[in-house]
C-alpha atoms as a PDB file:
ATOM      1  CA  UNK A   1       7.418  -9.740  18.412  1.00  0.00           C
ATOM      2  CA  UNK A   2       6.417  -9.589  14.815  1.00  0.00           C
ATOM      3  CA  UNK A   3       9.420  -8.605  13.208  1.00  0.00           C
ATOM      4  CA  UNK A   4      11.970 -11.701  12.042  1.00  0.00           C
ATOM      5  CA  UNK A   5      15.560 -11.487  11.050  1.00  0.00           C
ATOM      6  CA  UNK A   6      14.643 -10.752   7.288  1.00  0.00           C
ATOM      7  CA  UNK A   7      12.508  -8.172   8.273  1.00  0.00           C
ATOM      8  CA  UNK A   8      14.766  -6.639  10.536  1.00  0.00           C
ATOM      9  CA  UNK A   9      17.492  -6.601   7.515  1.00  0.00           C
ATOM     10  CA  UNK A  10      15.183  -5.445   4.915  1.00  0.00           C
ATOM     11  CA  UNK A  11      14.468  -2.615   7.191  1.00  0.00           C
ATOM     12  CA  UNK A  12      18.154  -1.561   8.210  1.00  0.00           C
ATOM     13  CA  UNK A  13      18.955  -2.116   4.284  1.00  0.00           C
ATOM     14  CA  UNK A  14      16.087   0.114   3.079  1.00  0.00           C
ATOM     15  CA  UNK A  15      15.945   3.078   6.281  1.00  0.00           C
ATOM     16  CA  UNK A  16      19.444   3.128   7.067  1.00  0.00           C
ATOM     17  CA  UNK A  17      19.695   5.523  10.545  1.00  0.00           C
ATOM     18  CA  UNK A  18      16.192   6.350   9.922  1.00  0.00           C
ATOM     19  CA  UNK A  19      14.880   3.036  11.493  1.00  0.00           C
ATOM     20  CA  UNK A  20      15.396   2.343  15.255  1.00  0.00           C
ATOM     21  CA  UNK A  21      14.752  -0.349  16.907  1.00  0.00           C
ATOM     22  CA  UNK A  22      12.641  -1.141  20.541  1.00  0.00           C
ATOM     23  CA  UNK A  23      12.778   2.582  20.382  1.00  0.00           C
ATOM     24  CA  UNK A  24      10.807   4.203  23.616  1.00  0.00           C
ATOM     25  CA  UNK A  25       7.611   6.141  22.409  1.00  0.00           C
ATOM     26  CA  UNK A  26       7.702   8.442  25.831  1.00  0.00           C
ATOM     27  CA  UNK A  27      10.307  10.064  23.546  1.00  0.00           C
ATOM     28  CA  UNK A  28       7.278  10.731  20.897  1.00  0.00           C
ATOM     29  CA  UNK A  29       4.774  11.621  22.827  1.00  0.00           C
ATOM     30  CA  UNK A  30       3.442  14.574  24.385  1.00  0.00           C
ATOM     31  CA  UNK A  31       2.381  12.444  27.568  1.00  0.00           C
ATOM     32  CA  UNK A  32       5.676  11.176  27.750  1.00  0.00           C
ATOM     33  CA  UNK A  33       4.614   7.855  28.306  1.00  0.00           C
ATOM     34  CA  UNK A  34       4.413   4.787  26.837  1.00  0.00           C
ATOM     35  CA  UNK A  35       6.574   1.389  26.105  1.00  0.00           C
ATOM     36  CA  UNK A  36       9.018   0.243  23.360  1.00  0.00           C
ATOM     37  CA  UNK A  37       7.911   0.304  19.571  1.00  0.00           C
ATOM     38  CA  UNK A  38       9.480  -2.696  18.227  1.00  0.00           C
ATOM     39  CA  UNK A  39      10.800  -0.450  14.770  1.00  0.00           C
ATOM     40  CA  UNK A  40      10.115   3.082  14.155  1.00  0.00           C
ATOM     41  CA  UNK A  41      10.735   4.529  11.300  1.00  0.00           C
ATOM     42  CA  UNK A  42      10.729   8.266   9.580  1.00  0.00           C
ATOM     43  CA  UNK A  43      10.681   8.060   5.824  1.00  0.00           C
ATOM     44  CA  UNK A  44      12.788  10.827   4.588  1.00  0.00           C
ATOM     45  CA  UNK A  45      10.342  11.337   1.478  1.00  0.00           C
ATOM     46  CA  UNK A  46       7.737   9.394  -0.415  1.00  0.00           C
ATOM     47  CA  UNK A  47       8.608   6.873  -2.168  1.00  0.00           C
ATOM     48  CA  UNK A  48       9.855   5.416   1.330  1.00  0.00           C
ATOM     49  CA  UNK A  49       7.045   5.912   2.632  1.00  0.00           C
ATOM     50  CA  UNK A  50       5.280   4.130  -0.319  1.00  0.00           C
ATOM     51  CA  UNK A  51       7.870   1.790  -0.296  1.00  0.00           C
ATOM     52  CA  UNK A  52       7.254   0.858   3.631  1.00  0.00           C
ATOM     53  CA  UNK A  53       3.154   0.668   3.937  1.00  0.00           C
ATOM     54  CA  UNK A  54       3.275  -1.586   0.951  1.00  0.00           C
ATOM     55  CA  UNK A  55       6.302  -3.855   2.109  1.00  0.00           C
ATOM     56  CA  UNK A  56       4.849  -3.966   5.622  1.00  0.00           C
ATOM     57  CA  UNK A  57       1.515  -5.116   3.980  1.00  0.00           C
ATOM     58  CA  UNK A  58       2.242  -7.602   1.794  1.00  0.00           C
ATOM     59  CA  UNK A  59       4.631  -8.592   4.498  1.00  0.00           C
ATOM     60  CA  UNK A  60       1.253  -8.180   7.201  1.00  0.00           C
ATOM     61  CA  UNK A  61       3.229  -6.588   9.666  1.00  0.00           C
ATOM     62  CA  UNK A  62       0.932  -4.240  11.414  1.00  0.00           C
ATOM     63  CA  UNK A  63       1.638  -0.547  11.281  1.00  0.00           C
ATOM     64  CA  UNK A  64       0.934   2.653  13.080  1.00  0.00           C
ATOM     65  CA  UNK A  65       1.340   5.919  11.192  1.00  0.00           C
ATOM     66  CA  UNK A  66       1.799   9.114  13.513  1.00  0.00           C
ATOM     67  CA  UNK A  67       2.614  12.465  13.820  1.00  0.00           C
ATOM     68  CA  UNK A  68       4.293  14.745  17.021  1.00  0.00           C
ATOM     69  CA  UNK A  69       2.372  12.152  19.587  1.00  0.00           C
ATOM     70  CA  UNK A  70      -0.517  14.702  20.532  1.00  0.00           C
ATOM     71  CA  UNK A  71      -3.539  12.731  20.467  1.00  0.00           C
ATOM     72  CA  UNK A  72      -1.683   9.360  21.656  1.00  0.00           C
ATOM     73  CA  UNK A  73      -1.300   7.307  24.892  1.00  0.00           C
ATOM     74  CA  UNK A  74       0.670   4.304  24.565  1.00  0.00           C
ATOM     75  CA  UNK A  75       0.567   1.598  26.986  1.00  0.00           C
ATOM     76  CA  UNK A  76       3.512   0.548  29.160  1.00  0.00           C
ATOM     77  CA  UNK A  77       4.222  -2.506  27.127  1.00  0.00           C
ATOM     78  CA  UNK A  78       4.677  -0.466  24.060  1.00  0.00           C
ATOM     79  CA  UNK A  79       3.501  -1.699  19.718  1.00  0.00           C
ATOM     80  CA  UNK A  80       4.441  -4.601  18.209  1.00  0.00           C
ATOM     81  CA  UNK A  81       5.133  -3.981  14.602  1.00  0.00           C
ATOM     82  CA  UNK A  82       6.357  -0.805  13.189  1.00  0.00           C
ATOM     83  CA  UNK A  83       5.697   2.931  14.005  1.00  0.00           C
ATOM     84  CA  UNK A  84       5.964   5.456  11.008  1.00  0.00           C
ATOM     85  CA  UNK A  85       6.316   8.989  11.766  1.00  0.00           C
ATOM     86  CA  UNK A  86       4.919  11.583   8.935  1.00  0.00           C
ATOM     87  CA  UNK A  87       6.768  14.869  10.129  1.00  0.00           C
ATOM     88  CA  UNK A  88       9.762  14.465   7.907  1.00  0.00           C
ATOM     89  CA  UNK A  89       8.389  13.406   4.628  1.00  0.00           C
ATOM     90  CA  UNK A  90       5.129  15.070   4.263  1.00  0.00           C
ATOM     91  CA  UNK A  91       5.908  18.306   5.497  1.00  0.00           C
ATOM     92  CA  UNK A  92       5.001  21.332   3.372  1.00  0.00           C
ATOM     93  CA  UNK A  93       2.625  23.661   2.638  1.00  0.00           C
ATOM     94  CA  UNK A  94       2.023  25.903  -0.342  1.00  0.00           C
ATOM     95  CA  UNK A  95      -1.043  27.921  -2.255  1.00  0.00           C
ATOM     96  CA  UNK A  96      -1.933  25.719  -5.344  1.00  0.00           C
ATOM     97  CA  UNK A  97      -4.847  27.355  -6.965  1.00  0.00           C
ATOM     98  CA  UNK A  98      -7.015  31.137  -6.381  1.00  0.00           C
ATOM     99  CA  UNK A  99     -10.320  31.708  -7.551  1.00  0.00           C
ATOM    100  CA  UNK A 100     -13.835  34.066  -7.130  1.00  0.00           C
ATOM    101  CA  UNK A 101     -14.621  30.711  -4.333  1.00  0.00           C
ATOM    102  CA  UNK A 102     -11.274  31.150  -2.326  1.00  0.00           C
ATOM    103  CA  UNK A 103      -7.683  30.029  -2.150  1.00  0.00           C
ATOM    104  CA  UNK A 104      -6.629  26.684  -2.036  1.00  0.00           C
ATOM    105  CA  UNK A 105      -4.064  25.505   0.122  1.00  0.00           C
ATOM    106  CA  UNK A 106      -1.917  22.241   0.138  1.00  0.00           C
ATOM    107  CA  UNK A 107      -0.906  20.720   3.615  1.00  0.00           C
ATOM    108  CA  UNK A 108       0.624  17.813   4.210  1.00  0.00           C
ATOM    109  CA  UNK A 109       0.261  14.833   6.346  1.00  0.00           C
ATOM    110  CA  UNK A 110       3.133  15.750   8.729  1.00  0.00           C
ATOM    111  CA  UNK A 111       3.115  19.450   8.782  1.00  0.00           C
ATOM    112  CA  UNK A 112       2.229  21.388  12.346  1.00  0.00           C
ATOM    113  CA  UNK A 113      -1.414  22.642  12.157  1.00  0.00           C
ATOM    114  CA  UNK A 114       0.301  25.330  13.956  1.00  0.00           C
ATOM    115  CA  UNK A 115       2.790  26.018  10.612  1.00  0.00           C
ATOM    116  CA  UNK A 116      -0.591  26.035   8.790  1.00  0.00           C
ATOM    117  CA  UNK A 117      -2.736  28.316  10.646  1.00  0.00           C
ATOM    118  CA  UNK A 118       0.899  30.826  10.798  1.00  0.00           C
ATOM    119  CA  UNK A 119       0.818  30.346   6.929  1.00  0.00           C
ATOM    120  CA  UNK A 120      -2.678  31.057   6.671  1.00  0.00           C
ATOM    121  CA  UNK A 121      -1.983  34.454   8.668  1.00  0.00           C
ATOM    122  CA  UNK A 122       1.305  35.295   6.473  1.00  0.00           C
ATOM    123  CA  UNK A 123      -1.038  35.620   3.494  1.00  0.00           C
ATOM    124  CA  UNK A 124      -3.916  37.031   4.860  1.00  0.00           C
ATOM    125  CA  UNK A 125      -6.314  34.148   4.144  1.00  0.00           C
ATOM    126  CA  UNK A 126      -9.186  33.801   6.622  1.00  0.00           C
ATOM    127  CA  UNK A 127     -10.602  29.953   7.658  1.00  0.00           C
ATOM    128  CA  UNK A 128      -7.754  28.753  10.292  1.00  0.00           C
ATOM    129  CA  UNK A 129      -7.950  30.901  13.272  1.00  0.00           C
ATOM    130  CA  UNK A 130      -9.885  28.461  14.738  1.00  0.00           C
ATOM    131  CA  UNK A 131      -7.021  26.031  15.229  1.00  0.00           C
ATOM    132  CA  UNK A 132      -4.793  28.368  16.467  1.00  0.00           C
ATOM    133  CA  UNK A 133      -3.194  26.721  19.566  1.00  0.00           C
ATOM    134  CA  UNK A 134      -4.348  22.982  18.358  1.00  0.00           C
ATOM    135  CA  UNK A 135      -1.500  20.585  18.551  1.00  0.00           C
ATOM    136  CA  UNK A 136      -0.663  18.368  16.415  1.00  0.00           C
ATOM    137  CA  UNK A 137       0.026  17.584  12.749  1.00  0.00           C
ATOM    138  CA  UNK A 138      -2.583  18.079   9.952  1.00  0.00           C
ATOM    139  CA  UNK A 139      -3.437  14.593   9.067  1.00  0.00           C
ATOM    140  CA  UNK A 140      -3.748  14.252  12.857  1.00  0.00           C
ATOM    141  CA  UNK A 141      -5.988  17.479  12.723  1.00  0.00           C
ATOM    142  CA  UNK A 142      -8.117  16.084   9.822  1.00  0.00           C
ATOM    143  CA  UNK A 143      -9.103  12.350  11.433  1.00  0.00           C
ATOM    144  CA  UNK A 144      -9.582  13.989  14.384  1.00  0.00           C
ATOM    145  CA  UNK A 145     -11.783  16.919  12.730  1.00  0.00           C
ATOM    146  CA  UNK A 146     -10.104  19.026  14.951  1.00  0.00           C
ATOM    147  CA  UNK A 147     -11.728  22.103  16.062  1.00  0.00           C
ATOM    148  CA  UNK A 148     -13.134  24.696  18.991  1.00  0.00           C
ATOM    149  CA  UNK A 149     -16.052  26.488  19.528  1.00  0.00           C
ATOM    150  CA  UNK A 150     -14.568  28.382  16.704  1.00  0.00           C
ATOM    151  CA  UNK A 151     -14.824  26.061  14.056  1.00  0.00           C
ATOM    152  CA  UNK A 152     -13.181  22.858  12.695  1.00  0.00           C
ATOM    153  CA  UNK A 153     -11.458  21.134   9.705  1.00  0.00           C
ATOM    154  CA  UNK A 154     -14.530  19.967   8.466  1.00  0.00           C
ATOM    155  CA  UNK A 155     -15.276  23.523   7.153  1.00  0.00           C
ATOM    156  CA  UNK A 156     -12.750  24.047   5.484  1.00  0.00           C
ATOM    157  CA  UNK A 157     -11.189  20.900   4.092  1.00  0.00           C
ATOM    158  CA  UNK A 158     -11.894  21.218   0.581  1.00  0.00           C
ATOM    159  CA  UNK A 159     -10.102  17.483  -0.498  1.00  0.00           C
ATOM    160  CA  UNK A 160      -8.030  15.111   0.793  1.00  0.00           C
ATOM    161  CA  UNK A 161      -5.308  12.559  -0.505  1.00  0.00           C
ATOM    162  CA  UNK A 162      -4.437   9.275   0.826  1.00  0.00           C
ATOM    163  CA  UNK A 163      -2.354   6.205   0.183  1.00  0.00           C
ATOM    164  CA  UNK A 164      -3.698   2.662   0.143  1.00  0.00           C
ATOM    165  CA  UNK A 165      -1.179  -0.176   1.228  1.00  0.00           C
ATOM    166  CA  UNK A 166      -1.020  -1.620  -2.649  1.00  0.00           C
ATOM    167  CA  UNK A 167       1.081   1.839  -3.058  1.00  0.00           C
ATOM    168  CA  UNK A 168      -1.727   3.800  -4.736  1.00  0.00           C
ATOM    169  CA  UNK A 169      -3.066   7.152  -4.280  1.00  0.00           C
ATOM    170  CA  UNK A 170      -6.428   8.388  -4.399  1.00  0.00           C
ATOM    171  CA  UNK A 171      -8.059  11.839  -3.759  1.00  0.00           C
ATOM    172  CA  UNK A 172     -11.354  12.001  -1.903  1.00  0.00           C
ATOM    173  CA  UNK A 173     -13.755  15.231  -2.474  1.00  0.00           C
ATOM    174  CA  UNK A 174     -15.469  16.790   0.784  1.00  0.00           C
ATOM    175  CA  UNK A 175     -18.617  15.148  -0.472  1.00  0.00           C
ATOM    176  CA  UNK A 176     -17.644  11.659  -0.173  1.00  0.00           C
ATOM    177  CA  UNK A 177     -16.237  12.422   3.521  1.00  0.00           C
ATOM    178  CA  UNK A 178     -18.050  11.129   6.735  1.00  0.00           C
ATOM    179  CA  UNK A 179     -17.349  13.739   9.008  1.00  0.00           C
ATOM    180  CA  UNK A 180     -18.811  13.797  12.828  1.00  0.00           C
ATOM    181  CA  UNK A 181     -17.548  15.568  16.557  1.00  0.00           C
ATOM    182  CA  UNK A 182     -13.918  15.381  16.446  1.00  0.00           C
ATOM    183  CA  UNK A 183     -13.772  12.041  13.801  1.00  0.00           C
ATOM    184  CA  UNK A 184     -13.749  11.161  10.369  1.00  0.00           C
ATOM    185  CA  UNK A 185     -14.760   7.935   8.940  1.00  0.00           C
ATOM    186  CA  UNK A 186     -13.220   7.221   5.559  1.00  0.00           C
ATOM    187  CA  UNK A 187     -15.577   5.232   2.858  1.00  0.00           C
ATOM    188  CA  UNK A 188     -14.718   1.820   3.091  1.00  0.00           C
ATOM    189  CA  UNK A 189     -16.267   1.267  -0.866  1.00  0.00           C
ATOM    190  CA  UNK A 190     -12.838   3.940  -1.572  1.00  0.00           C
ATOM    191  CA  UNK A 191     -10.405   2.969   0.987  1.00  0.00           C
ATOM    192  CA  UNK A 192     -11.079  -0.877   1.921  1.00  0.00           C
ATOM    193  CA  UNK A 193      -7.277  -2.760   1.134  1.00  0.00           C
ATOM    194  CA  UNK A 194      -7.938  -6.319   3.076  1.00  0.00           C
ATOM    195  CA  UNK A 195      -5.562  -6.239   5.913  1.00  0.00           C
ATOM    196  CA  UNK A 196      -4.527  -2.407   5.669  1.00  0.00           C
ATOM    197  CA  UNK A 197      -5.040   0.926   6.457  1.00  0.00           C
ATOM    198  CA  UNK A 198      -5.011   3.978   4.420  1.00  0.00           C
ATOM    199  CA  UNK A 199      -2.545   6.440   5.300  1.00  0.00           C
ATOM    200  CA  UNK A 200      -3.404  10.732   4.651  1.00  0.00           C
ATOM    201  CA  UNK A 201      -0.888  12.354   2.452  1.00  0.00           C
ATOM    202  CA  UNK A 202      -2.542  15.688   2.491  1.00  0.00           C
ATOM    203  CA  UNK A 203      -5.514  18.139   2.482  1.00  0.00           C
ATOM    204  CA  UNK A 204      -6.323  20.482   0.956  1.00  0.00           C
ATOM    205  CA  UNK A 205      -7.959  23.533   2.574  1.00  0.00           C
ATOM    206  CA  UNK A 206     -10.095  26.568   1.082  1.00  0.00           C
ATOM    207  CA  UNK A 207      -9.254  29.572   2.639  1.00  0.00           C
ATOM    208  CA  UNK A 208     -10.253  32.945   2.032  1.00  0.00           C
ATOM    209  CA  UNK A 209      -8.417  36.662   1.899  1.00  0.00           C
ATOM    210  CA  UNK A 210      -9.137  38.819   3.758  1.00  0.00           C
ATOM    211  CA  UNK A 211      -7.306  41.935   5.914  1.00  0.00           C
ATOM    212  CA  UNK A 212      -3.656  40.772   7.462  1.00  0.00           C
ATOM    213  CA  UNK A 213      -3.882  42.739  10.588  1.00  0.00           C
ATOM    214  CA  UNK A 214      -7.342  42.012  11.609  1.00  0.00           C
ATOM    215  CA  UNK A 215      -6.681  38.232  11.281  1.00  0.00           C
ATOM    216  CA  UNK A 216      -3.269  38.618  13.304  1.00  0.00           C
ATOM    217  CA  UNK A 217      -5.307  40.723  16.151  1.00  0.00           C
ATOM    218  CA  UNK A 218      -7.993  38.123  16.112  1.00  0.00           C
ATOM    219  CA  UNK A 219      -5.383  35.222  16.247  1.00  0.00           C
ATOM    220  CA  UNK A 220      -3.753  36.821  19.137  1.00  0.00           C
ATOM    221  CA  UNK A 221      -6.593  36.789  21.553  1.00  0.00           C
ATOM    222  CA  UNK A 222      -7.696  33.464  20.820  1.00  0.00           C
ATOM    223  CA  UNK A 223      -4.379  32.138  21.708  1.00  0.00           C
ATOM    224  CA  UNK A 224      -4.485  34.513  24.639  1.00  0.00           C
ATOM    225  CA  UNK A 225      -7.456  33.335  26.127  1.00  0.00           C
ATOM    226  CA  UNK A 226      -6.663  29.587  25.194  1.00  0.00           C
ATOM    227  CA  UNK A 227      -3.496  30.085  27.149  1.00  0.00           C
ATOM    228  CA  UNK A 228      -5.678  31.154  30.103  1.00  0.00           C
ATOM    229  CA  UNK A 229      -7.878  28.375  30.671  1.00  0.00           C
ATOM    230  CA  UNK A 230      -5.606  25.970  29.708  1.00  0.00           C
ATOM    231  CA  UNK A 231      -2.577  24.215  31.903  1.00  0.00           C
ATOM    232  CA  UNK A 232       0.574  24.952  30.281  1.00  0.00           C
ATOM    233  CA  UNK A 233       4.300  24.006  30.809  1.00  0.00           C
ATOM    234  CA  UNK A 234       3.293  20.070  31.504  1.00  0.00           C
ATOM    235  CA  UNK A 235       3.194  17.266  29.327  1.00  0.00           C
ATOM    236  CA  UNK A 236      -0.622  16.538  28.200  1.00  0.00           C
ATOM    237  CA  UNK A 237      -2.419  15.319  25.186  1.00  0.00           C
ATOM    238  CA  UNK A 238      -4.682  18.660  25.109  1.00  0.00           C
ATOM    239  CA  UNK A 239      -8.265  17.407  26.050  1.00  0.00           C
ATOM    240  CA  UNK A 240      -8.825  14.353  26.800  1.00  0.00           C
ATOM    241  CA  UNK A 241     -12.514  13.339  26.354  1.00  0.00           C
ATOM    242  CA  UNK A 242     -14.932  14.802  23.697  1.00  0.00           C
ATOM    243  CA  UNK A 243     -17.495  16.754  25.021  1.00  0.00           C
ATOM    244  CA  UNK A 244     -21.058  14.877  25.419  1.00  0.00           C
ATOM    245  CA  UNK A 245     -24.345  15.694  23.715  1.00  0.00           C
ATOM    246  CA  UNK A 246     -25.221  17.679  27.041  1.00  0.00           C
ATOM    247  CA  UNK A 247     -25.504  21.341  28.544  1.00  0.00           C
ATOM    248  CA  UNK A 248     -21.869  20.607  30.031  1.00  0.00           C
ATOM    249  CA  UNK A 249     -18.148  19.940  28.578  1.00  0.00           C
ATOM    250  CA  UNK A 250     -16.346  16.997  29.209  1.00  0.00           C
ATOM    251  CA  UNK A 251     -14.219  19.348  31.736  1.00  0.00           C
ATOM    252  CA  UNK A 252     -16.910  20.888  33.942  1.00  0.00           C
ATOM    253  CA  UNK A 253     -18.988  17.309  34.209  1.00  0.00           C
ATOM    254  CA  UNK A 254     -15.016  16.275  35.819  1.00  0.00           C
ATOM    255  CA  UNK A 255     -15.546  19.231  37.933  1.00  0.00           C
ATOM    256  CA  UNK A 256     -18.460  18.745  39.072  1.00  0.00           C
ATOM    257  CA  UNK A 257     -17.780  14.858  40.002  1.00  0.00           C
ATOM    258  CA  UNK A 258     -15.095  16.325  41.974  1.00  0.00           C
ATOM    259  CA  UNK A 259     -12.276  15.255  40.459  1.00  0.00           C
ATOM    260  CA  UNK A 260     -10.174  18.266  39.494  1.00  0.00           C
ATOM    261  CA  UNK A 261      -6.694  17.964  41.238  1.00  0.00           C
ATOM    262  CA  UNK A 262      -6.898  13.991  41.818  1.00  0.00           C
ATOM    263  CA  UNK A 263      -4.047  12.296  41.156  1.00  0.00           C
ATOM    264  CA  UNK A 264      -2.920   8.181  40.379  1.00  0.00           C
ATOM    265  CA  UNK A 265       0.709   8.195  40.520  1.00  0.00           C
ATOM    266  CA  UNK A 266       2.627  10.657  38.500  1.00  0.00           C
ATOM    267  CA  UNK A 267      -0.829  11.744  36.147  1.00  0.00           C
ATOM    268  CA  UNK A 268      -3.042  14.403  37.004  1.00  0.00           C
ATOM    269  CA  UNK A 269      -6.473  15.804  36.077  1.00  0.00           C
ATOM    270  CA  UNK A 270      -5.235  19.644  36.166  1.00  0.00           C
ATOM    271  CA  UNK A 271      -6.316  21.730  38.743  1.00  0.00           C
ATOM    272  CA  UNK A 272      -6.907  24.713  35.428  1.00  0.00           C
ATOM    273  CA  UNK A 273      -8.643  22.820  33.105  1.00  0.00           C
ATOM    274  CA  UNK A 274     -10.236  19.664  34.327  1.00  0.00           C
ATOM    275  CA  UNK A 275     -10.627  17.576  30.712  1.00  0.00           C
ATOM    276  CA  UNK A 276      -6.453  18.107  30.728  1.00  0.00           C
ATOM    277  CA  UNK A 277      -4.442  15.387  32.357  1.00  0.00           C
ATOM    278  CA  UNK A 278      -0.915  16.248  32.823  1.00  0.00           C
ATOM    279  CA  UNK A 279       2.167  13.748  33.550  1.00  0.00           C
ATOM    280  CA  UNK A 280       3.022  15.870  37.366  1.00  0.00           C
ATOM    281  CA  UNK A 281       5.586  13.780  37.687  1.00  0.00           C
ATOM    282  CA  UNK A 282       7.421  10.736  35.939  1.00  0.00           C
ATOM    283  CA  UNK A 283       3.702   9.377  35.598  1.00  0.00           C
ATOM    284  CA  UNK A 284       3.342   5.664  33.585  1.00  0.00           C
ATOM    285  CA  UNK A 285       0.588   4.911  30.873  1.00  0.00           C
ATOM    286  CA  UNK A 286      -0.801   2.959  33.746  1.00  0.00           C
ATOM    287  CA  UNK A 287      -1.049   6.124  35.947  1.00  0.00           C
ATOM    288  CA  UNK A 288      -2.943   7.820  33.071  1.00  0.00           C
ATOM    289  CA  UNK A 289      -5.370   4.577  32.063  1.00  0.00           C
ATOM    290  CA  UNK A 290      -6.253   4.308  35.802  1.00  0.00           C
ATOM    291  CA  UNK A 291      -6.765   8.328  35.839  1.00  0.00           C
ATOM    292  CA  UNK A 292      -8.862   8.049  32.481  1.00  0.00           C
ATOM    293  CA  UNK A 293     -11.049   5.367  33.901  1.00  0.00           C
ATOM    294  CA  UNK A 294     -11.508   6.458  37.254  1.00  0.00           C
ATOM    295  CA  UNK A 295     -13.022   9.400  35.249  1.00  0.00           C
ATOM    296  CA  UNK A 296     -15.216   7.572  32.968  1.00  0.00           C
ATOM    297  CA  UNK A 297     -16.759   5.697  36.007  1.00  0.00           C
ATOM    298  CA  UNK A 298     -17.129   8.876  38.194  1.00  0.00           C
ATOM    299  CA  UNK A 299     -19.044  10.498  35.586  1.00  0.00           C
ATOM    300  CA  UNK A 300     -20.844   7.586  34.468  1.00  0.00           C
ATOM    301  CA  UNK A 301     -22.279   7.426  37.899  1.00  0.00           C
ATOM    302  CA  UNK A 302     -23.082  10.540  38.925  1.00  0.00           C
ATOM    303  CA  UNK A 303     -24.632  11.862  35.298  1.00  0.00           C
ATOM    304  CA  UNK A 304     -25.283   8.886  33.915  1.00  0.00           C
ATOM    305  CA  UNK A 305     -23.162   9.898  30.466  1.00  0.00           C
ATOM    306  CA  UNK A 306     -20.716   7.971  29.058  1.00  0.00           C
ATOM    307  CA  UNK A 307     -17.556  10.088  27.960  1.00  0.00           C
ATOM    308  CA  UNK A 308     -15.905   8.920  24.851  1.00  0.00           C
ATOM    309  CA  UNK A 309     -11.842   9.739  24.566  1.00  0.00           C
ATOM    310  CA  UNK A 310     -10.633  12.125  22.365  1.00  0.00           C
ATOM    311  CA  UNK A 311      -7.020  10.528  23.120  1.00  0.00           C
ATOM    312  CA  UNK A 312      -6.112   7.531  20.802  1.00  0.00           C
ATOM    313  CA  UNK A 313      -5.007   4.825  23.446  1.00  0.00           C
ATOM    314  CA  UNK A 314      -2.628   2.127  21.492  1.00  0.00           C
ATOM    315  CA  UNK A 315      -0.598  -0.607  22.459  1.00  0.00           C
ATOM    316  CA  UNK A 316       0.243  -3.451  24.622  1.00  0.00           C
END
């Protein structure tokens, strides 16, 4: 435990009902799995927000910001230290500037990349379509550099705010942003606070008009055909492993070790889509760990590649 009495006070004083504590995360994520997070706590704007990453720093109580759960497996014996959720305090989005380059649009931290791309379509700007069906929240989306064969944030992020744990903000061009396969490293010369982790406010994204209808078409078969190659209806934390440098995806290498179908308890490797495990049935983080790494092994063995996750595993 990492929390004391004060702590716990300052918390219940400052949050109100929007701190809980030894609060199950297999209530936050899409796995549903995962153990008890000792506080979690949704900032209903902010300043709270600023208020929290800055008390939890100075107070070095170690922090975890998320969004809806996507990308996340938490182990069985759940975080010490505080969970902060983004969805209810960075939530909009809105056009903030047009121009002969494009329109710029504002997202924040916590809002759906699904709300985005939908907003994206609304006005008839082009550049999102690719993440149509991608999970997950924006500031997710960016340090993941979310994307599909049909693109990814990195072409289209234009800028990006964060907050530092002293309470500051800084913006960061596209220029000064490390971007690789499904990551993003921030610049440690911008971002480095000893003993604390920047958090993403926002991005924002240049977009580009273009004809209503034909977007909404396009839109519709891409979610169409992601829909048929994907399982659906289960819990899952969309792919799990990033595809190698290699003529084959993560999913077919699976495949082809044999593995599509296997189960470890209640977790699954799907049966549709064989980089997708799904909880079958009342599966543990253990079930899914054991699944993950019997995968990594198989795979390492038979093709001699070593698959990296594209699921954040976190915990105890």
């Amino acid at each position: 435990m990492t929390l004391d009495s004060d702590s716990i006070k300052w918390l219940k004083n400052r949050f109100g009902n929007n701190v809980k504590f030894d609060e199950p995360m297999s209530k936050h994520t899409s796995l549903h799995v995962g153990g008890r997070a000792e506080a979690f706590v949704i900032p209903e704007n902010i300043e709270a927000l600023k208020d929290l990453v800055n008390w939890s720093w100075q107070k070095k109580i170690p922090c975890l910001t998320i969004g809806d759960g996507t990308n996340l497996l938490v182990r069985d014996g759940g975080i010490n230290g505080i969970v902060i959720v983004l969805t209810n305090c960075l939530k909009t989005i809105a056009q903030t500037d047009f121009n002969t380059d494009g329109v710029i649009v504002n997202a924040m931290a916590g809002a759906g990349m699904l709300n985005l791309c939908f907003f994206a379509l609304k006005h008839g700007l082009e550049g999102m379509n690719f993440a149509i069906g991608i999970p997950g929240t924006v500031g997710g989306g960016i340090m993941m550099n979310a994307g599909t064969s049909y693109g990814s944030v990195e072409s289209v992020l234009e800028s990006l705010n964060i907050l530092l744990p002293t309470g500051q903000t800084r913006r960061i061009r596209k220029e000064k942003l490390d971007f690789a396969y499904r990551r993003l490293s921030l610049n440690k010369e911008q971002t480095y606070v000893h003993g604390g982790q920047p958090v993403i406010l926002d991005g924002c994204f240049r977009l580009h008009p273009s004809d209503p209808e034909k977007l909404k078409k396009e839109a519709r078969k891409i979610l169409k055909t992601r829909r048929q190659r994907q399982p659906i209806g289960l819990p899952s934390a969309g792919c799990f492993f990033k595809n190698p440098v290699s003529e084959k995806t993560a999913g077919e290498l699976i495949e082809l070790a044999g593995l599509k179908g296997k189960s470890i308890g209640g977790a699954e490797i799907s049966s549709k889509h064989a980089n997708f495990l799904i909880n079958r049935h009342k599966a543990s983080a253990a079930d899914f760990l054991a699944l993950m790494e019997l995968v990594e092994d198989a795979v390492l063995k038979m093709f001699d590649i070593d698959l990296k996750r594209e699921v954040k595993v976190v915990g105890s």
